[in-house]
C-alpha atoms as a PDB file:
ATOM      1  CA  UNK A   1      12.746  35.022  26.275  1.00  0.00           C
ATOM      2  CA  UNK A   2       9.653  36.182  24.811  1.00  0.00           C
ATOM      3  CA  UNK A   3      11.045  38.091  21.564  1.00  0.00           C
ATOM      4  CA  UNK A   4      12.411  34.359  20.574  1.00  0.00           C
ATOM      5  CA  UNK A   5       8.884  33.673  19.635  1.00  0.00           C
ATOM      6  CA  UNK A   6       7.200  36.779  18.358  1.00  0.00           C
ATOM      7  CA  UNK A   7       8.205  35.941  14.617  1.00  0.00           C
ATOM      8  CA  UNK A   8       8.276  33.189  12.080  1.00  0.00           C
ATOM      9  CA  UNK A   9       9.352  33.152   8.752  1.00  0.00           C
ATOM     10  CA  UNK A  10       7.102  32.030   5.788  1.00  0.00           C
ATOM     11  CA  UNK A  11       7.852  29.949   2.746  1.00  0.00           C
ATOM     12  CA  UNK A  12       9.543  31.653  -0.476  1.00  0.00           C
ATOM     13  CA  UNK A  13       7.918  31.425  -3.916  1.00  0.00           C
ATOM     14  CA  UNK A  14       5.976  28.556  -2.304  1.00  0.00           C
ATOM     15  CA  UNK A  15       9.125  26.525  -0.333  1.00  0.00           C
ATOM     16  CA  UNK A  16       9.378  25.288   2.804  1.00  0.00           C
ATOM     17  CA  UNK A  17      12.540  23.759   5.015  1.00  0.00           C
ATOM     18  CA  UNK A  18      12.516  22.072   7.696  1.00  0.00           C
ATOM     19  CA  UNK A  19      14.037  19.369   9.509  1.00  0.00           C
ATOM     20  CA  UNK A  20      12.983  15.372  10.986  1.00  0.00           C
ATOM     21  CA  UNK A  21      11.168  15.994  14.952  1.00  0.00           C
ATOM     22  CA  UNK A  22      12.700  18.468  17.486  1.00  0.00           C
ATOM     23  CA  UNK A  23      13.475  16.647  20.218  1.00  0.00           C
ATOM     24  CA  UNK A  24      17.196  15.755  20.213  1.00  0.00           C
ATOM     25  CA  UNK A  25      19.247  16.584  23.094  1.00  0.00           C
ATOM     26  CA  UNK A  26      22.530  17.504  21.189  1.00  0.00           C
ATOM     27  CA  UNK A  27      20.213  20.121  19.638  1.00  0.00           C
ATOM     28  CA  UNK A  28      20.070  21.687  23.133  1.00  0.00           C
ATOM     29  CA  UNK A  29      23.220  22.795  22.702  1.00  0.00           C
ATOM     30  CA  UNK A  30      23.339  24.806  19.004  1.00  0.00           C
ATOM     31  CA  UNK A  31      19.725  25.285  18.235  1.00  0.00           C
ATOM     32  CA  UNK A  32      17.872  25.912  21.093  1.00  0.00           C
ATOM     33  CA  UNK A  33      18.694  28.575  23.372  1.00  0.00           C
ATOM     34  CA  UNK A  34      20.033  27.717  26.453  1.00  0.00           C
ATOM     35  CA  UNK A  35      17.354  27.508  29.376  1.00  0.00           C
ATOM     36  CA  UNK A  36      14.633  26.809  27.057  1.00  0.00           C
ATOM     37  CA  UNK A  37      12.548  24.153  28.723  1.00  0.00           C
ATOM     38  CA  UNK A  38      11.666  21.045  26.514  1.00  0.00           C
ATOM     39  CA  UNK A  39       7.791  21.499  26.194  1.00  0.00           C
ATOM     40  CA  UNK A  40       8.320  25.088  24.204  1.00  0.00           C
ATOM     41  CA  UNK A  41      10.977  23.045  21.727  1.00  0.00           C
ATOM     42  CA  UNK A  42       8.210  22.787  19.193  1.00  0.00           C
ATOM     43  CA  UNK A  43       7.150  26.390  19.616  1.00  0.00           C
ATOM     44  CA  UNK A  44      10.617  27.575  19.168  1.00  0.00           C
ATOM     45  CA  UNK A  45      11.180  25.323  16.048  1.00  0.00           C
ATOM     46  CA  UNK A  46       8.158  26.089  14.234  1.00  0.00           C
ATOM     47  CA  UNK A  47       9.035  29.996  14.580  1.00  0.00           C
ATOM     48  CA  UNK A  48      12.432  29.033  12.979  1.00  0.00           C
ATOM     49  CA  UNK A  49      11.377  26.602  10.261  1.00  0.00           C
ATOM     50  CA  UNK A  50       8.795  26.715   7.982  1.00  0.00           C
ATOM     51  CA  UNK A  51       7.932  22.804   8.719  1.00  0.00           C
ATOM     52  CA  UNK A  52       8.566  19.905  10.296  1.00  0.00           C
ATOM     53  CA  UNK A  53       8.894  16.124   8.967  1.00  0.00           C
ATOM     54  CA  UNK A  54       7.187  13.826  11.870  1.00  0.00           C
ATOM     55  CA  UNK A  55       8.972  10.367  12.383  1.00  0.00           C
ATOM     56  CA  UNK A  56       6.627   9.838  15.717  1.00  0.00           C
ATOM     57  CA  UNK A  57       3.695   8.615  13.505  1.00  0.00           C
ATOM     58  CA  UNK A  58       6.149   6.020  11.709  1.00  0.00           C
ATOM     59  CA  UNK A  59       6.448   3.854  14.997  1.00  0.00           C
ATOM     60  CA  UNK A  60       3.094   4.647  16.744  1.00  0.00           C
ATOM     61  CA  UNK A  61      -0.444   6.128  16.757  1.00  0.00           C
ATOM     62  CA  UNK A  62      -1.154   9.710  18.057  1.00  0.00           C
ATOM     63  CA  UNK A  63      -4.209  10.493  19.668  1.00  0.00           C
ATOM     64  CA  UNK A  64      -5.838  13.449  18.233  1.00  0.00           C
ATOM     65  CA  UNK A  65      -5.654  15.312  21.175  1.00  0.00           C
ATOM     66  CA  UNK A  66      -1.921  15.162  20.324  1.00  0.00           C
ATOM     67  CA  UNK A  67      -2.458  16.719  16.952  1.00  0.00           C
ATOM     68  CA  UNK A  68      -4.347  19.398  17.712  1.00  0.00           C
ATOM     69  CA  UNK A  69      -1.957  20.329  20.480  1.00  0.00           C
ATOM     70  CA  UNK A  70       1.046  20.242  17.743  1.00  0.00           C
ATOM     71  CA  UNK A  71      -1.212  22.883  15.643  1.00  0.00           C
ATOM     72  CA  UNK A  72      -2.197  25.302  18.755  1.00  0.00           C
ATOM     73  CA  UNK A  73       1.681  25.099  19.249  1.00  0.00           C
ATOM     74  CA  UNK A  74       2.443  26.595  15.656  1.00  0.00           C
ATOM     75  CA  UNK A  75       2.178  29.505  13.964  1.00  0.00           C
ATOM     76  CA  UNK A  76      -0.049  30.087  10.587  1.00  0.00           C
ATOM     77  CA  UNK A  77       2.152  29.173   7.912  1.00  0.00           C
ATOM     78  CA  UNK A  78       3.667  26.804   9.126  1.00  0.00           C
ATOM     79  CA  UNK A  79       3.454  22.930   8.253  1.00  0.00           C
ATOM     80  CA  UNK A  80       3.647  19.221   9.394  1.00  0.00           C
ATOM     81  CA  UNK A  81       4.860  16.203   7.034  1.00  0.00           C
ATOM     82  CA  UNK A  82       3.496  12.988   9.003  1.00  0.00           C
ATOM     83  CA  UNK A  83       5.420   9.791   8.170  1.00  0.00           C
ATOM     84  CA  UNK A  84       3.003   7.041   7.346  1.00  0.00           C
ATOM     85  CA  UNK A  85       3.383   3.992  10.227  1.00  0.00           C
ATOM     86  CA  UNK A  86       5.881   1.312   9.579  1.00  0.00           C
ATOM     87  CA  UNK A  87       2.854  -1.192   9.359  1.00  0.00           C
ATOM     88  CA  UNK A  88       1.772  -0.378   6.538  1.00  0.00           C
ATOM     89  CA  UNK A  89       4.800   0.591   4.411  1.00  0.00           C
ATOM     90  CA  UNK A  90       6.069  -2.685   5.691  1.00  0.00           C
ATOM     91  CA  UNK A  91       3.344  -4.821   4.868  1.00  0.00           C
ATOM     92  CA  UNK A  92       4.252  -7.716   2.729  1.00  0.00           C
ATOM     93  CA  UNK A  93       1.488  -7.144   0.271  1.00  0.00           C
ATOM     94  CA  UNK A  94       0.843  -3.396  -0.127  1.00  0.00           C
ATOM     95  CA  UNK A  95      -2.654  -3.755  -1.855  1.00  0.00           C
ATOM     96  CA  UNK A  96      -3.944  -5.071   1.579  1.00  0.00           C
ATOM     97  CA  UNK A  97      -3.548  -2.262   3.397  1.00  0.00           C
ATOM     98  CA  UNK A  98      -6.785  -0.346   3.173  1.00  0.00           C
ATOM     99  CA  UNK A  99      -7.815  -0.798   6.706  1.00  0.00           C
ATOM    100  CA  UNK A 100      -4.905   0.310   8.168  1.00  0.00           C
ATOM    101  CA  UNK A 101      -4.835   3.087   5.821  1.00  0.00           C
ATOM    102  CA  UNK A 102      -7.809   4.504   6.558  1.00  0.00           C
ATOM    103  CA  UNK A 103      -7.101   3.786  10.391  1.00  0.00           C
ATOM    104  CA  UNK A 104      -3.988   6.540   9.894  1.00  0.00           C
ATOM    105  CA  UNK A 105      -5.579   9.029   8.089  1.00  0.00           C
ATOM    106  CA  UNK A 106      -8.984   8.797   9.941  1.00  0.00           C
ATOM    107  CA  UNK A 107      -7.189   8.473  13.254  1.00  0.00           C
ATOM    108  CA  UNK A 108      -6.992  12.187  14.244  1.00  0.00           C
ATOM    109  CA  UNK A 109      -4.440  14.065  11.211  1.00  0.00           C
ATOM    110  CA  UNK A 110      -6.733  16.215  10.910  1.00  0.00           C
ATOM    111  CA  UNK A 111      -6.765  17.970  13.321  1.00  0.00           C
ATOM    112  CA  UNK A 112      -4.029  19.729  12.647  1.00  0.00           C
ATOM    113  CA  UNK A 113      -6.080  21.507  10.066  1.00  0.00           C
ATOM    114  CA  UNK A 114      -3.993  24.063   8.075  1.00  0.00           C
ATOM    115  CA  UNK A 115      -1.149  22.919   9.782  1.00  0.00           C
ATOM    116  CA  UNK A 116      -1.257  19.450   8.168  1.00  0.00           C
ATOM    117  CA  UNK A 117       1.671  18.896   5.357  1.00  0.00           C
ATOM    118  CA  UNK A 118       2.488  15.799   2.864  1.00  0.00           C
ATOM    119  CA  UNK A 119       2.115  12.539   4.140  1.00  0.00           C
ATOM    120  CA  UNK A 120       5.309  10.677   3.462  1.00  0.00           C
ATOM    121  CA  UNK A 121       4.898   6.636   2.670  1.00  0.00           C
ATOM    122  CA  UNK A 122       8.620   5.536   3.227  1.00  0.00           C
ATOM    123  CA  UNK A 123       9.586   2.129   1.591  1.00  0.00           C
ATOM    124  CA  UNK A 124      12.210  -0.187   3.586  1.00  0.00           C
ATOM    125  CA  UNK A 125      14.867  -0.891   1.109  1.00  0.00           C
ATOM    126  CA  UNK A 126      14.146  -4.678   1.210  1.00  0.00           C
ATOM    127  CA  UNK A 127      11.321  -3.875  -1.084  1.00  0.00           C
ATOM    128  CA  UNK A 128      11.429  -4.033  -4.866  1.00  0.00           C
ATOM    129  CA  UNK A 129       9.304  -2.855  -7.491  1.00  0.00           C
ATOM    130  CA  UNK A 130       6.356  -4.815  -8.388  1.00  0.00           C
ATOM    131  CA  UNK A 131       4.293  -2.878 -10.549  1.00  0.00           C
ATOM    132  CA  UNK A 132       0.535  -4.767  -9.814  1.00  0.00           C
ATOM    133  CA  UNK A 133       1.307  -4.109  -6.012  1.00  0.00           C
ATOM    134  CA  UNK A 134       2.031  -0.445  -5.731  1.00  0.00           C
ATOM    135  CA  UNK A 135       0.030   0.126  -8.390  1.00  0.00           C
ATOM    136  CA  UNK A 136      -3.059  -1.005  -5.628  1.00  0.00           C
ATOM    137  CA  UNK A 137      -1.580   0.794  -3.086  1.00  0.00           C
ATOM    138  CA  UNK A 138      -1.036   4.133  -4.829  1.00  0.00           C
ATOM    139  CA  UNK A 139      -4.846   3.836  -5.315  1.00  0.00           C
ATOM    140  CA  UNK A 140      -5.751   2.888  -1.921  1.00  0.00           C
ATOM    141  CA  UNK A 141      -4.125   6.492  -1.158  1.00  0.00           C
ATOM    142  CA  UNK A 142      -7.208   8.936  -0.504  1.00  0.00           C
ATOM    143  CA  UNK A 143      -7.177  12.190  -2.570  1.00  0.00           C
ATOM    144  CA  UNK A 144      -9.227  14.090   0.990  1.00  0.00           C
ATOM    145  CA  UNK A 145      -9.925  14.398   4.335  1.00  0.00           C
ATOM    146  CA  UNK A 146     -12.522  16.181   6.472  1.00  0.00           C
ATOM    147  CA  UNK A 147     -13.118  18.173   2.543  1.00  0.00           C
ATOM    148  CA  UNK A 148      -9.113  18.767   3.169  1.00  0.00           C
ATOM    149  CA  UNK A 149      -6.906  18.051   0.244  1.00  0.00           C
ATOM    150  CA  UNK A 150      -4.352  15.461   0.848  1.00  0.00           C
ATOM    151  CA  UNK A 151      -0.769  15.076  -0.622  1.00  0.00           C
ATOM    152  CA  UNK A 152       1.625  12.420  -0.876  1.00  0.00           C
ATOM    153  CA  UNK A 153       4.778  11.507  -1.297  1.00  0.00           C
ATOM    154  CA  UNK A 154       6.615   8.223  -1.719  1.00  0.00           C
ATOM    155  CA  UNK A 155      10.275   7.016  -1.002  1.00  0.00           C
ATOM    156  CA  UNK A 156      11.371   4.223  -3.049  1.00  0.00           C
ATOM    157  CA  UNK A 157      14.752   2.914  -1.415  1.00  0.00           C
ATOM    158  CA  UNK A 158      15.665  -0.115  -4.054  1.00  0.00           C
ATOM    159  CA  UNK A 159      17.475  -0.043  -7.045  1.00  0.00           C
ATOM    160  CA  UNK A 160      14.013  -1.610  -9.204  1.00  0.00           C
ATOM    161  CA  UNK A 161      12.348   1.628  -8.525  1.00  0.00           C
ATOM    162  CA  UNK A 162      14.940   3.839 -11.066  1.00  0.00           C
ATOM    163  CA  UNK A 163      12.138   2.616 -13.723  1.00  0.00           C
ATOM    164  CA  UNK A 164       9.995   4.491 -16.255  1.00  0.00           C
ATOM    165  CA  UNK A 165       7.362   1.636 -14.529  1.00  0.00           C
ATOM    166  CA  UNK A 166       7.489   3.364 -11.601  1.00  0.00           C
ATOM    167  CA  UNK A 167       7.123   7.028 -13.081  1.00  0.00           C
ATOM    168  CA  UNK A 168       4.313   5.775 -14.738  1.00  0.00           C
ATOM    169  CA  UNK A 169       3.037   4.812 -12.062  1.00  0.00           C
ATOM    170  CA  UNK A 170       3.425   7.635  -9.760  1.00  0.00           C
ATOM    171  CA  UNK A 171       2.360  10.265 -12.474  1.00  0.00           C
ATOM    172  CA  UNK A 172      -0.446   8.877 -13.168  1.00  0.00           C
ATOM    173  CA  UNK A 173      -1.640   8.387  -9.595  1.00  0.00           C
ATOM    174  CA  UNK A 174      -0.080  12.487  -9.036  1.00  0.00           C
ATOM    175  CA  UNK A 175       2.115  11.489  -6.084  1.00  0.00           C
ATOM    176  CA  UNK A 176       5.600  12.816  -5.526  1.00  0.00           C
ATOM    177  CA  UNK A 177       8.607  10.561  -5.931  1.00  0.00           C
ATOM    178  CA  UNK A 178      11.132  11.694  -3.086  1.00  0.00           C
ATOM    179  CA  UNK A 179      14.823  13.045  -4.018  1.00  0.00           C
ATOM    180  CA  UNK A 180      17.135  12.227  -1.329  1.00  0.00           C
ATOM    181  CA  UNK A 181      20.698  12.770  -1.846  1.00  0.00           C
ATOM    182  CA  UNK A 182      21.954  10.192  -0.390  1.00  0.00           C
ATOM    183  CA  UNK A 183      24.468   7.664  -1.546  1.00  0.00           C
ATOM    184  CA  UNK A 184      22.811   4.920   0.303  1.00  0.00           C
ATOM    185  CA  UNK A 185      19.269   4.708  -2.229  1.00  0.00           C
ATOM    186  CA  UNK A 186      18.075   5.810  -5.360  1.00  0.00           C
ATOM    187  CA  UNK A 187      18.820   9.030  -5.883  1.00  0.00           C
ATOM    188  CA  UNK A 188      16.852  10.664  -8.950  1.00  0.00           C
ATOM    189  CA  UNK A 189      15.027  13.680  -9.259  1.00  0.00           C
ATOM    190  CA  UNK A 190      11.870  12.874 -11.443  1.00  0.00           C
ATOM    191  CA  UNK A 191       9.339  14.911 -11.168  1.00  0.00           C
ATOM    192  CA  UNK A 192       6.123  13.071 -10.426  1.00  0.00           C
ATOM    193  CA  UNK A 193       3.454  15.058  -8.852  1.00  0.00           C
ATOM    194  CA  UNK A 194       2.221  18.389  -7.682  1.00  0.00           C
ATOM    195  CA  UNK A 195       4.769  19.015  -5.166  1.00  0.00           C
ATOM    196  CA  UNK A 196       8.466  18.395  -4.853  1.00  0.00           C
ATOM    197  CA  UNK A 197       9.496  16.439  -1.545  1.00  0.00           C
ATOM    198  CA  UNK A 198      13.573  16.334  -0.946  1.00  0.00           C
ATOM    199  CA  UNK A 199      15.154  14.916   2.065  1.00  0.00           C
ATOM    200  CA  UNK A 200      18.649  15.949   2.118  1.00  0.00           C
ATOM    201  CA  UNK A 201      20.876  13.501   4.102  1.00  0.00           C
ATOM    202  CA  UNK A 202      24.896  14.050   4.006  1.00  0.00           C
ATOM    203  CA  UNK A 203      25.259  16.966   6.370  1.00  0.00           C
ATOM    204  CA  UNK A 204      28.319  16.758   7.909  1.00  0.00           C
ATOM    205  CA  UNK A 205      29.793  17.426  11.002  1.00  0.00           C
ATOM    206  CA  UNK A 206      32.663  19.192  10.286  1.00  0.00           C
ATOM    207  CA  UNK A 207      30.654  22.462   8.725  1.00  0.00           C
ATOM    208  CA  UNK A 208      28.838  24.647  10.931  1.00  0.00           C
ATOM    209  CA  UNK A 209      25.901  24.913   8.720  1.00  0.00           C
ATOM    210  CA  UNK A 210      25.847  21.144   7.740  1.00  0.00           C
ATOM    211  CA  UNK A 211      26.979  21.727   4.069  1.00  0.00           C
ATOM    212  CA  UNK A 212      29.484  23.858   2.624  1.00  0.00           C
ATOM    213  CA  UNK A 213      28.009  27.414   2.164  1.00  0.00           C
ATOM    214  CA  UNK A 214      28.558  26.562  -1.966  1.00  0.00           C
ATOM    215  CA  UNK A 215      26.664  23.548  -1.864  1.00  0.00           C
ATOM    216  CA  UNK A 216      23.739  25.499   0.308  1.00  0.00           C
ATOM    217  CA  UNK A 217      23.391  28.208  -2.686  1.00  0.00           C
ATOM    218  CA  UNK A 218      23.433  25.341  -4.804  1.00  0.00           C
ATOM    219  CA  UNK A 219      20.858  23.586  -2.916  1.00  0.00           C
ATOM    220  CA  UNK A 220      18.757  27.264  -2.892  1.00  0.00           C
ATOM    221  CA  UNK A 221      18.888  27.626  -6.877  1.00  0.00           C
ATOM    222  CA  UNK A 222      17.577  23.989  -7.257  1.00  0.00           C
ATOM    223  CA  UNK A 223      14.548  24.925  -4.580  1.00  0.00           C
ATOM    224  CA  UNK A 224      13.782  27.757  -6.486  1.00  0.00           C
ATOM    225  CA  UNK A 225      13.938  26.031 -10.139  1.00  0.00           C
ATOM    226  CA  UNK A 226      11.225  23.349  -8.327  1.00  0.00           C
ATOM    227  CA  UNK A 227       9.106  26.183  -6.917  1.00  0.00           C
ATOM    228  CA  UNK A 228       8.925  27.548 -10.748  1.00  0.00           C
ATOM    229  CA  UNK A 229       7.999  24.307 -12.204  1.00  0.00           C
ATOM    230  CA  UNK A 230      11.594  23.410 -13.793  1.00  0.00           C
ATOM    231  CA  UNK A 231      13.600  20.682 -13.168  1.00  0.00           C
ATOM    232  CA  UNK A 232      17.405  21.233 -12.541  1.00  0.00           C
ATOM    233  CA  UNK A 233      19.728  20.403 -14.727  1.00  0.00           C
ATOM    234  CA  UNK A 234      22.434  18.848 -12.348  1.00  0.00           C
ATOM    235  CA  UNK A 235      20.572  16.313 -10.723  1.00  0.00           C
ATOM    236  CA  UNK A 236      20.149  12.275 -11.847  1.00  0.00           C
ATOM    237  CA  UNK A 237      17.006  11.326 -13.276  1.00  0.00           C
ATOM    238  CA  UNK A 238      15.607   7.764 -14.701  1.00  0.00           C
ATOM    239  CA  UNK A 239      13.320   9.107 -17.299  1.00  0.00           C
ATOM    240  CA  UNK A 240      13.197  12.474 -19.750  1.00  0.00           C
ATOM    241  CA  UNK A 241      13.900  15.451 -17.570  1.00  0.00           C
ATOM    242  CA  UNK A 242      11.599  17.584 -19.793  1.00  0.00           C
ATOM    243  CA  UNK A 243       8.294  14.315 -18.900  1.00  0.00           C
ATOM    244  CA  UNK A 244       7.034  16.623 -15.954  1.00  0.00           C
ATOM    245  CA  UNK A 245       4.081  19.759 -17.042  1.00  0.00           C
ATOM    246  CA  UNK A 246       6.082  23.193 -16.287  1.00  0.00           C
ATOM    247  CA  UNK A 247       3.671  24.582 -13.530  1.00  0.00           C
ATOM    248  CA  UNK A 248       4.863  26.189  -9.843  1.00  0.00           C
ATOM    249  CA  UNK A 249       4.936  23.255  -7.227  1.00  0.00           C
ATOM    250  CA  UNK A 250       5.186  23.486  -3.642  1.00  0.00           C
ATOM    251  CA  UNK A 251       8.591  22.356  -2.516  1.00  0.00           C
ATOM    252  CA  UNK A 252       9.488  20.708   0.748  1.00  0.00           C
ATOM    253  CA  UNK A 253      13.194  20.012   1.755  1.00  0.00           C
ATOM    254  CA  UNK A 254      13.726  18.457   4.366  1.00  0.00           C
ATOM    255  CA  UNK A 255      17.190  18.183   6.253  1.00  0.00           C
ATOM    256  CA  UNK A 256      17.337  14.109   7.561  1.00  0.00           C
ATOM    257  CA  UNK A 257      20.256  12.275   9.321  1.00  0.00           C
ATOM    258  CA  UNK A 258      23.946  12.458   8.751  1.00  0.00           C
ATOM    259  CA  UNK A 259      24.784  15.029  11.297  1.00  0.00           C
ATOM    260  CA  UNK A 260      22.162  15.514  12.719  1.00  0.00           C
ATOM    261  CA  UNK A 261      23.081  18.230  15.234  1.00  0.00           C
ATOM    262  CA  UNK A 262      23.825  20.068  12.404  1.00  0.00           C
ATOM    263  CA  UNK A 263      20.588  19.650  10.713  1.00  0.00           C
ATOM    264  CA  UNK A 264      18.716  22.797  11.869  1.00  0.00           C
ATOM    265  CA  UNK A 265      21.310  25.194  10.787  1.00  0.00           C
ATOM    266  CA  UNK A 266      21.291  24.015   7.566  1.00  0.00           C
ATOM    267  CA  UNK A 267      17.475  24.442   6.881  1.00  0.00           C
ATOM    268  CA  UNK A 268      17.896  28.034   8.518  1.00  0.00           C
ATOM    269  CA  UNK A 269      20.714  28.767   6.165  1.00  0.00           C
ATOM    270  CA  UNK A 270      18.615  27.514   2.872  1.00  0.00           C
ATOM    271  CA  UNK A 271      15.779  29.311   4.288  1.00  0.00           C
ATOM    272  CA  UNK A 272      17.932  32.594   4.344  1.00  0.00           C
ATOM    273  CA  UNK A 273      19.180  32.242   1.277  1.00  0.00           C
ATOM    274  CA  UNK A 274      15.177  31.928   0.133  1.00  0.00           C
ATOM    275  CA  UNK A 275      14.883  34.629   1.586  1.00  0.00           C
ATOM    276  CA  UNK A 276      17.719  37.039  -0.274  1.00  0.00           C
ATOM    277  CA  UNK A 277      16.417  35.614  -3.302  1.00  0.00           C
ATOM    278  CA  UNK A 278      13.173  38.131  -3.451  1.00  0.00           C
END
């Protein structure tokens, strides 16, 4: 079983897929190979996807030693998103969350070192725009680590978000507004910071790869229009498509939800598709 781990594949023009965790048991069955035990799922997932979107961090604290056995477990190249803990997206007031910022990013992230990705602030859809209190959080956000550049990205889920306010806001702060494609929340594709962070969520079950192969090469043109600073044509948007500077961003897309068994195929299929593009 050795050859399954003596490659991984590396990002395209700067773009990385990937999917939410790797534990899932129906995974076992069309992802993983069959006898593969649990503790080498990560291994094995990290030499098939160029990252990984972490939901653990969302419910509970890691220890560090828990990081820094996620990046000995990983290959160079590849990267982590961490999802920011409930607590603090959920706080009631935003702007008073400074402590338990800092208690996140300062409690062990990074030690994943090169390994460490986007951190993802996730709003519950309960919460609307007010403009004074994200405005205070955005700037509670810290801009480093350990001399380590951080990025961030944000996911609005109300309606009060599809503002210019809230473009304002995130441009001038430099932190990505997510695309999701979901029918559930917002979906619009405004460019917002230096890196583009889409979570894809309407695989379906009935297609083998999660999404009809025409809607994958669709999904690989858009990728690849992000990765060269442009911002496609056929997506929603709140504000001017042209607002964004033209410059090469680093893309994340994430596969998230909806069929989830299905979810890993899909990001391998994009990521081949990448791939042919060269």
């Amino acid at each position: 079983m050795s050859d399954l781990f003596e490659s991984a594949p590396q990002p395209v023009h700067g773009i990385r897929t990937g999917i939410g965790g790797w534990t899932f048991a129906p995974w076992r069955d069309n992802f993983y190979p069959r006898g593969l035990v649990q503790k080498r799922e990560l291994e094995y997932a990290s030499r098939h996807l160029t990252a990984i979107e972490i939901n653990g961090t969302f419910y509970g604290a890691q220890k560090p030693a828990t990081y820094a056995k996620w990046a000995d477990e990983t290959p160079d190249g590849f990267v982590f998103s961490l999802k920011a803990p409930r607590h603090i997206v959920g706080a009631r007031a935003l702007a008073g969350t400074a402590k338990q910022i800092a208690g996140f990013v300062e409690g062990g992230i990074a030690e994943l070192g090169n390994r460490l990705g986007p951190l993802l602030w996730q709003f519950a859809p309960q919460r609307r725009f007010d403009g004074d209190d994200v405005e205070a959080f955005l700037d509670l956000l810290p801009d480093t680590l350990d001399g380590m550049p951080l990025r961030h990205a944000v996911e609005v889920r109300h309606p009060s978000f599809r503002s210019e306010a809230w473009l304002r806001l995130a441009r001038a702060r430099g932190v990505a507004s997510v695309f999701t494609d979901s029918d559930d929340y917002p979906s619009f594709a405004d460019i917002t910071g230096d890196l583009i962070y889409a979570r894809l969520m309407s695989s379906r079950e009935d297609q083998s790869l999660g999404y009809p192969g025409l809607q994958l090469d669709a999904w690989a043109e858009r990728a690849l229009q992000w990765a060269h600073g442009q911002a496609p044509a056929d997506l929603p948007y709140v504000g001017a498509r042209d607002a964004a500077p033209t410059k090469p961003r680093d893309t994340f897309v994430f596969f998230i939800s909806a069929a989830k068994a299905r979810n890993p195929a899909a990001a391998m299929a994009l990521q081949q598709r990448l791939a042919a593009s060269r």
